[in-house]
C-alpha atoms as a PDB file:
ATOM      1  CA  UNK A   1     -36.724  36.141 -13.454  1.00  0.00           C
ATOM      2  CA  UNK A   2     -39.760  36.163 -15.702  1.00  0.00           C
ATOM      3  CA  UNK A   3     -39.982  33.599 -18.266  1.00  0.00           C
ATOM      4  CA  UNK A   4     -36.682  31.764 -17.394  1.00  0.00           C
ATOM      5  CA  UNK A   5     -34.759  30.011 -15.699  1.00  0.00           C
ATOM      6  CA  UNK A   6     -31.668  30.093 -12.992  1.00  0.00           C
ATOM      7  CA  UNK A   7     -28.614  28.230 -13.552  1.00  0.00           C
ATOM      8  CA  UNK A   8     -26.051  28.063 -11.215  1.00  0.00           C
ATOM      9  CA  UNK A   9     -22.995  25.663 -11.762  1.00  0.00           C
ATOM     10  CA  UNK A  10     -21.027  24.062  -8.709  1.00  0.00           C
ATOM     11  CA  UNK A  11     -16.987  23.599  -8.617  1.00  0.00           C
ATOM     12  CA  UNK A  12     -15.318  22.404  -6.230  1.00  0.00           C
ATOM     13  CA  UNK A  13     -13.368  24.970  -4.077  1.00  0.00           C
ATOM     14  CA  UNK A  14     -10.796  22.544  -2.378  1.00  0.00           C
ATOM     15  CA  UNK A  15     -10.410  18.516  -3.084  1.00  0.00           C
ATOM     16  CA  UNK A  16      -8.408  16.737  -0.757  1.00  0.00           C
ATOM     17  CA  UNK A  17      -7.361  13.553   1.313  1.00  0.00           C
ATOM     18  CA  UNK A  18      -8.939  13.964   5.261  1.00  0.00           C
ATOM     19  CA  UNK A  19      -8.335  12.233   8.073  1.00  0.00           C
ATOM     20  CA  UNK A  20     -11.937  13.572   9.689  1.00  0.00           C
ATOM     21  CA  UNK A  21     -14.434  15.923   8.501  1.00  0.00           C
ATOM     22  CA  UNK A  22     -16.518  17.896  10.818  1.00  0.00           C
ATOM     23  CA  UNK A  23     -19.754  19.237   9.634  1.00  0.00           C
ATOM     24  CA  UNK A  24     -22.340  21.781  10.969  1.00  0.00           C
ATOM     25  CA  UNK A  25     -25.339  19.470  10.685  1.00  0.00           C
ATOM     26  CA  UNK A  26     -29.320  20.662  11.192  1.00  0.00           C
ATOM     27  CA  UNK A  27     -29.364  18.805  14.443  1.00  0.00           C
ATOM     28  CA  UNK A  28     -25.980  20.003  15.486  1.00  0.00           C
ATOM     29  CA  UNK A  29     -22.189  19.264  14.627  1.00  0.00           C
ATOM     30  CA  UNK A  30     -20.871  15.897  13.763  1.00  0.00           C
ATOM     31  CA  UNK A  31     -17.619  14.312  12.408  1.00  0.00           C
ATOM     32  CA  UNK A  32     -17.061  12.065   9.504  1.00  0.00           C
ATOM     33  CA  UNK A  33     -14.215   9.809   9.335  1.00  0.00           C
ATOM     34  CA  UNK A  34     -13.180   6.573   7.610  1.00  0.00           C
ATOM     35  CA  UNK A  35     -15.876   3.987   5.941  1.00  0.00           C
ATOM     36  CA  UNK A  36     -18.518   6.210   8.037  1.00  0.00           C
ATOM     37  CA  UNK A  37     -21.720   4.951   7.074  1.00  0.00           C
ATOM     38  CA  UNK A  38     -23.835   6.805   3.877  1.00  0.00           C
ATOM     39  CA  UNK A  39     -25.645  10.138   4.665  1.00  0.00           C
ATOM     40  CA  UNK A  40     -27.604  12.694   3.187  1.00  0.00           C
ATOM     41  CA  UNK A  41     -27.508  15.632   5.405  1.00  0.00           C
ATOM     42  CA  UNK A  42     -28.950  19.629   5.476  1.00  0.00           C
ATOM     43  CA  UNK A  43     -26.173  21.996   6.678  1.00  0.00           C
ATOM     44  CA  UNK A  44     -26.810  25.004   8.881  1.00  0.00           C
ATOM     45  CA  UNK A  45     -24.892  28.106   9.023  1.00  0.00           C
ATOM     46  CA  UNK A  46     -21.384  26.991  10.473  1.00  0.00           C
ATOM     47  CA  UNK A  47     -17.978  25.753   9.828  1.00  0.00           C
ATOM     48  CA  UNK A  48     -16.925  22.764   7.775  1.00  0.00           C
ATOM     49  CA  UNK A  49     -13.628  21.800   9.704  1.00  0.00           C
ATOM     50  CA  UNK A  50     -11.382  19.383   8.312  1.00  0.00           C
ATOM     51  CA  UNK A  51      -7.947  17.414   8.721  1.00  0.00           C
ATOM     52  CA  UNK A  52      -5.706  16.593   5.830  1.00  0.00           C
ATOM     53  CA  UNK A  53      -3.483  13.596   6.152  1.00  0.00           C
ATOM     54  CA  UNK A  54      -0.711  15.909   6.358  1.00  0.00           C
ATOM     55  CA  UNK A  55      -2.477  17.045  10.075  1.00  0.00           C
ATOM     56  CA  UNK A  56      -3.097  20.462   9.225  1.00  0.00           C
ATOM     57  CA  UNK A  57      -6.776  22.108  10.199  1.00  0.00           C
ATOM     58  CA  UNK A  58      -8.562  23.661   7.457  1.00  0.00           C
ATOM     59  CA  UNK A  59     -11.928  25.515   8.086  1.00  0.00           C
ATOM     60  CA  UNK A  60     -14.486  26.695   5.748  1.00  0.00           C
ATOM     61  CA  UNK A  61     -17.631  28.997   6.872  1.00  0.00           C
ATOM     62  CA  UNK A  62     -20.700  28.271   5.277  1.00  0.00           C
ATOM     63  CA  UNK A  63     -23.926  29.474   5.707  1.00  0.00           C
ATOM     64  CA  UNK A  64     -26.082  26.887   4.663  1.00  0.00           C
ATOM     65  CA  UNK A  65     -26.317  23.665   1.995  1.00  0.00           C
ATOM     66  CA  UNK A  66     -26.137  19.679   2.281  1.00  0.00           C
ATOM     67  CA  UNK A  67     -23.699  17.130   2.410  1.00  0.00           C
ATOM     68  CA  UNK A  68     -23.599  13.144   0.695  1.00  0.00           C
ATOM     69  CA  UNK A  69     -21.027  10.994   2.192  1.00  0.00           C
ATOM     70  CA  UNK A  70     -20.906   7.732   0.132  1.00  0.00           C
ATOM     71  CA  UNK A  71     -17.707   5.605  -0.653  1.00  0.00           C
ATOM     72  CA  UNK A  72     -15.321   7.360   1.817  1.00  0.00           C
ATOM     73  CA  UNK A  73     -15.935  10.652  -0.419  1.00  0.00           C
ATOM     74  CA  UNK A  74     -17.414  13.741   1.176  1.00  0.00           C
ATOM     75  CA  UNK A  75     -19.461  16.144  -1.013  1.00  0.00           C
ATOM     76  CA  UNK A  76     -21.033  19.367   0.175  1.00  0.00           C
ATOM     77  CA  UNK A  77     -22.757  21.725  -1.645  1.00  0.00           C
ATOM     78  CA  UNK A  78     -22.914  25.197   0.294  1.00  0.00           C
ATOM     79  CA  UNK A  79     -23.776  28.650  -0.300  1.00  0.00           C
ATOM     80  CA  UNK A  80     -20.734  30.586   1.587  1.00  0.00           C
END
């Protein structure tokens, strides 16, 4: 791209309440739940597994980004 610049703008693809969040971490899978501590993570190639409060499982593949848990809220930005 010669003489500019890339811009790519993030949405989210689903928001929702979870009981747990499991995450394919660099140094290998680990959960999230409730008042888990802050984090700043890399994300490998994986799945993103979650449970809603309702207790259904929900999994997304990803194949690589990061992950901020702060607050009880979960953000991940991937590249799918």
């Amino acid at each position: 791209m010669e003489n500019g610049i890339s811009l790519m703008v993030m949405s989210p693809v689903e928001k929702c309440a979870a009981k747990l969040v499991r995450l394919p971490g660099r140094k290998g899978q680990f959960t999230v739940l409730w008042n888990h501590a802050p984090l700043v993570s890399v994300l490998d190639a994986g799945d993103i597994e979650y449970e809603t409060t309702d207790g259904e499982i929900k999994k997304i593949s990803v194949k690589s980004g990061f992950v901020e848990i702060e607050s009880n809220k979960v953000s991940v930005c991937v590249e799918l």
